[in-house]
N, C-alpha and C. Protein backbone atom coordinates (compact mmCIF):
# COMPACT_ATOMS: atom_id res chain seq x y z
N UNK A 1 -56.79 -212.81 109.66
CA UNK A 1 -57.67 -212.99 110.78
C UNK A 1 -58.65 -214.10 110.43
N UNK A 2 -59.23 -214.55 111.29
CA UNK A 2 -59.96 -215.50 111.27
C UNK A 2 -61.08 -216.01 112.24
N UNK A 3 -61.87 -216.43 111.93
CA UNK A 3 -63.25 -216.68 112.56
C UNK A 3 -63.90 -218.14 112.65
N UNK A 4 -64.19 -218.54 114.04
CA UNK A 4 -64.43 -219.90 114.70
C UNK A 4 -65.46 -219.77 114.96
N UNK A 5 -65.98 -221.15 114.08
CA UNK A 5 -67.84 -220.82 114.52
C UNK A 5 -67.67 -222.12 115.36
N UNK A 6 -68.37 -222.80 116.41
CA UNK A 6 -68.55 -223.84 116.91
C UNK A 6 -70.03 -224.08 116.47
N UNK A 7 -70.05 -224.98 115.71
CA UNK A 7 -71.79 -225.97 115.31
C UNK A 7 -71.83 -227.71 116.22
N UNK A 8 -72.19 -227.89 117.08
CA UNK A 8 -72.33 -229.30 117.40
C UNK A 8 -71.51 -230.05 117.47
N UNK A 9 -70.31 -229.49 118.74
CA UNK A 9 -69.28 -229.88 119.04
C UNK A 9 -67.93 -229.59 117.65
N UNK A 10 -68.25 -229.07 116.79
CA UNK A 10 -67.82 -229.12 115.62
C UNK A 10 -67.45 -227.57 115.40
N UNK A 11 -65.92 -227.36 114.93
CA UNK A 11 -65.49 -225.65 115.06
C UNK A 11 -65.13 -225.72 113.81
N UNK A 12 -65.40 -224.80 113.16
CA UNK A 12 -65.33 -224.14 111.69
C UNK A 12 -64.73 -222.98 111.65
N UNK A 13 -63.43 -222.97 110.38
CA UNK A 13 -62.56 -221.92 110.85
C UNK A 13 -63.22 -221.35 109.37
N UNK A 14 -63.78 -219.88 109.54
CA UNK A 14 -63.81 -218.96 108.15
C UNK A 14 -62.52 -218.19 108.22
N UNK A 15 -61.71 -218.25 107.52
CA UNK A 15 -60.22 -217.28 107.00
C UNK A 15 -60.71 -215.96 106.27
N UNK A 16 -60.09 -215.21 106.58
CA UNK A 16 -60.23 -214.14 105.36
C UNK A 16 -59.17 -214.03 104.46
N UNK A 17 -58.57 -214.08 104.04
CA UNK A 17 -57.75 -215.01 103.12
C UNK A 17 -57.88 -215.92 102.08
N UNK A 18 -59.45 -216.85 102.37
CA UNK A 18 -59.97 -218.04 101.63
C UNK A 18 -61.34 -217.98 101.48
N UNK A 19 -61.96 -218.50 100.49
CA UNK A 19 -63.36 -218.17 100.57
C UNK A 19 -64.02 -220.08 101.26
N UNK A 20 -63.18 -220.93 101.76
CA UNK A 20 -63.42 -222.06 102.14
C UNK A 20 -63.32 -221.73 103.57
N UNK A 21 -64.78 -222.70 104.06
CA UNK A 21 -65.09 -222.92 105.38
C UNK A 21 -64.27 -224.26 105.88
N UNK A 22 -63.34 -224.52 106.64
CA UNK A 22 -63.19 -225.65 107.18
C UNK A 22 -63.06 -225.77 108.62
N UNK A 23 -62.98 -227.53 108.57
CA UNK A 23 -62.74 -227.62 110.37
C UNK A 23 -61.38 -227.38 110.60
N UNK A 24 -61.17 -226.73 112.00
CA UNK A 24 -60.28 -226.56 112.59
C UNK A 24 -59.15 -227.61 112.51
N UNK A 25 -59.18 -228.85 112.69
CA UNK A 25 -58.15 -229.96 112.49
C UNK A 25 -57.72 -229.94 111.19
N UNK A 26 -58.13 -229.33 110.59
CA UNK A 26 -57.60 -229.46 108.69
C UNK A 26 -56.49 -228.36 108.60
N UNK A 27 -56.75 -227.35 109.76
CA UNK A 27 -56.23 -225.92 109.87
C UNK A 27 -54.97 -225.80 110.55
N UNK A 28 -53.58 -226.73 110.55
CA UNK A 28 -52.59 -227.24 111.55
C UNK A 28 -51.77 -225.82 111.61
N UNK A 29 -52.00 -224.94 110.65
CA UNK A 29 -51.25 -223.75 110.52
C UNK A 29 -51.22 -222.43 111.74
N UNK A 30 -52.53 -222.67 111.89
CA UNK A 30 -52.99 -221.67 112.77
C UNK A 30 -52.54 -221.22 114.23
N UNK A 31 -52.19 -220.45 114.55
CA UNK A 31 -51.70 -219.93 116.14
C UNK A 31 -52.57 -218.92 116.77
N UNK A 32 -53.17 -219.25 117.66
CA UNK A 32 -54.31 -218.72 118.70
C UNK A 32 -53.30 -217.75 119.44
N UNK A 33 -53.90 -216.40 119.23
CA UNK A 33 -53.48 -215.60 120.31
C UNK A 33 -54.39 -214.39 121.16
N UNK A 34 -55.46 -214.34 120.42
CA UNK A 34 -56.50 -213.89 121.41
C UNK A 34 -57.93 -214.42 120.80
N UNK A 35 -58.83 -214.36 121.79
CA UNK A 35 -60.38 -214.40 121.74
C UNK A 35 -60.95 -213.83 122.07
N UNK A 36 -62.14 -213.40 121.65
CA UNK A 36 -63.01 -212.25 122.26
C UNK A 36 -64.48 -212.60 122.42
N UNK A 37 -65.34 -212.21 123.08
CA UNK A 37 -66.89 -212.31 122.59
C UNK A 37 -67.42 -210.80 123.52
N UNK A 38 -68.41 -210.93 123.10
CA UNK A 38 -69.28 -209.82 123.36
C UNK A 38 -69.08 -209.03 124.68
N UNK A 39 -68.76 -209.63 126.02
CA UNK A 39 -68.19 -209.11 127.10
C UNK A 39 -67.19 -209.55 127.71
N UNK A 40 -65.80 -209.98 127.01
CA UNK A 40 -64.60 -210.27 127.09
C UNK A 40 -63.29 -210.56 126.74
N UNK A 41 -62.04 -210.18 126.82
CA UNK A 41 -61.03 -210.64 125.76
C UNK A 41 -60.33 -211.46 126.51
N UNK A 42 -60.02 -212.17 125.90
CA UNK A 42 -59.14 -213.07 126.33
C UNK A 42 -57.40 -213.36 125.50
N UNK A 43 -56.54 -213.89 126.42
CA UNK A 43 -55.33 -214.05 126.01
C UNK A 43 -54.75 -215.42 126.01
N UNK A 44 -54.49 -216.06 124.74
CA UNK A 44 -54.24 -217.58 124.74
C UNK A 44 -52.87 -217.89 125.15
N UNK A 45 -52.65 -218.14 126.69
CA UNK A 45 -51.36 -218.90 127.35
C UNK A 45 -51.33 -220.25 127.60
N UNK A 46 -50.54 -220.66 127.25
CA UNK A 46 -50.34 -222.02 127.26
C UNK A 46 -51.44 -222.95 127.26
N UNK A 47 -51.82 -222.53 126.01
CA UNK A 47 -53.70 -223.62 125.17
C UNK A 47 -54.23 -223.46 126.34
N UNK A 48 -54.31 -222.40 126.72
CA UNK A 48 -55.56 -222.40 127.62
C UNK A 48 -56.10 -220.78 127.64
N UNK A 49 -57.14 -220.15 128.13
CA UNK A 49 -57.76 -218.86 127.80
C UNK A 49 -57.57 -218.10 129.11
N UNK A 50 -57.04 -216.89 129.22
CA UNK A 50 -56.86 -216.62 130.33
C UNK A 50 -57.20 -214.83 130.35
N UNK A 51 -58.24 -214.49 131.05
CA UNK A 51 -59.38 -213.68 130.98
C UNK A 51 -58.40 -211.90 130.67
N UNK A 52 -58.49 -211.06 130.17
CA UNK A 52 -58.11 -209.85 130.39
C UNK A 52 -58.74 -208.83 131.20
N UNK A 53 -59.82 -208.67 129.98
CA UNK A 53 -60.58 -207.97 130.70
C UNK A 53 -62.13 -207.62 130.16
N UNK A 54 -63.18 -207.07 130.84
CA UNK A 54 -64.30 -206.79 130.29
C UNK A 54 -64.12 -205.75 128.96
N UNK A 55 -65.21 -206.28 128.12
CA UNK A 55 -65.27 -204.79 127.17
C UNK A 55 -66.17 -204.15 127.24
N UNK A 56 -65.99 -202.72 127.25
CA UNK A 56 -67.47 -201.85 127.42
C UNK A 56 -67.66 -201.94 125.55
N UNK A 57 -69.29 -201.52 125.40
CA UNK A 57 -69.61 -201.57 124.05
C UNK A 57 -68.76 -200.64 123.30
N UNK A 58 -68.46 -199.56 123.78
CA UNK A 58 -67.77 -198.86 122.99
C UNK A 58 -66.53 -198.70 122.15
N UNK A 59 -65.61 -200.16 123.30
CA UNK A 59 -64.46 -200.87 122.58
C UNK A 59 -64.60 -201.63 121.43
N UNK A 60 -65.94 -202.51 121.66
CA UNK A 60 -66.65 -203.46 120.30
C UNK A 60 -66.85 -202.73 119.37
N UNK A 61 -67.37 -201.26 119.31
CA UNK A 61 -67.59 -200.49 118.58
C UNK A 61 -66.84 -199.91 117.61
N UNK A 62 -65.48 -199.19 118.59
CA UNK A 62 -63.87 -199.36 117.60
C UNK A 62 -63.59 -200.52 117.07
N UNK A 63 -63.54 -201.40 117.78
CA UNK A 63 -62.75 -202.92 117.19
C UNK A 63 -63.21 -203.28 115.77
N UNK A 64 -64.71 -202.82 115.87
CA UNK A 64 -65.81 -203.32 114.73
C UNK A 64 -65.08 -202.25 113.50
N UNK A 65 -64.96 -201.14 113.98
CA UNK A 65 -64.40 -199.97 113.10
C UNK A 65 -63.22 -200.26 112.38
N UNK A 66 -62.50 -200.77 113.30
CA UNK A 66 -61.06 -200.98 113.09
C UNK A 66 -60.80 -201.86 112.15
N UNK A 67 -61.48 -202.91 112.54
CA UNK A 67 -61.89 -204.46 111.32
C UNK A 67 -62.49 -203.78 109.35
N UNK A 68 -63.40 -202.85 109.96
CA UNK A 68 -63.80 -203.08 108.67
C UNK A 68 -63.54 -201.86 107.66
N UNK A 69 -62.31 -201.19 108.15
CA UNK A 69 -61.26 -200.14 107.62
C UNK A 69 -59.99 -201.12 106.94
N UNK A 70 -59.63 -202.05 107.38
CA UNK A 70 -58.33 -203.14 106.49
C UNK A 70 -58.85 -204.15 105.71
């Protein structure tokens, strides 16, 4: 799994896998298949983001659970 910070037009991929921060263009390996933030998931179709659905907190709550059990 992996984590995209955007800084100033500029996206930074943290891996868990690696203890190196890099930019995304260095990262040709990678395949996008979902995104999430705080009130939404999303599903990556054809390089583009295409909405699922809302999350109530309580899903963030498992997800958070779920993450930090593997």
């Amino acid at each position: 799994m992996v984590l995209l910070y955007v800084n100033n037009k500029e996206i930074l991929v943290l891996d868990n896998l690696s203890w190196k921060v890099l930019p995304l263009n260095k990262r040709k390996t990678l395949e996008f298949r979902y995104a999430f933030n705080s009130k939404s998931s999303y599903i990556i179709k054809n390089n583009s983001l295409v909405k699922e659905k809302k999350i109530k907190r309580v899903e963030v709550i498992k997800l958070n659970n779920i993450l930090l059990e593997k």
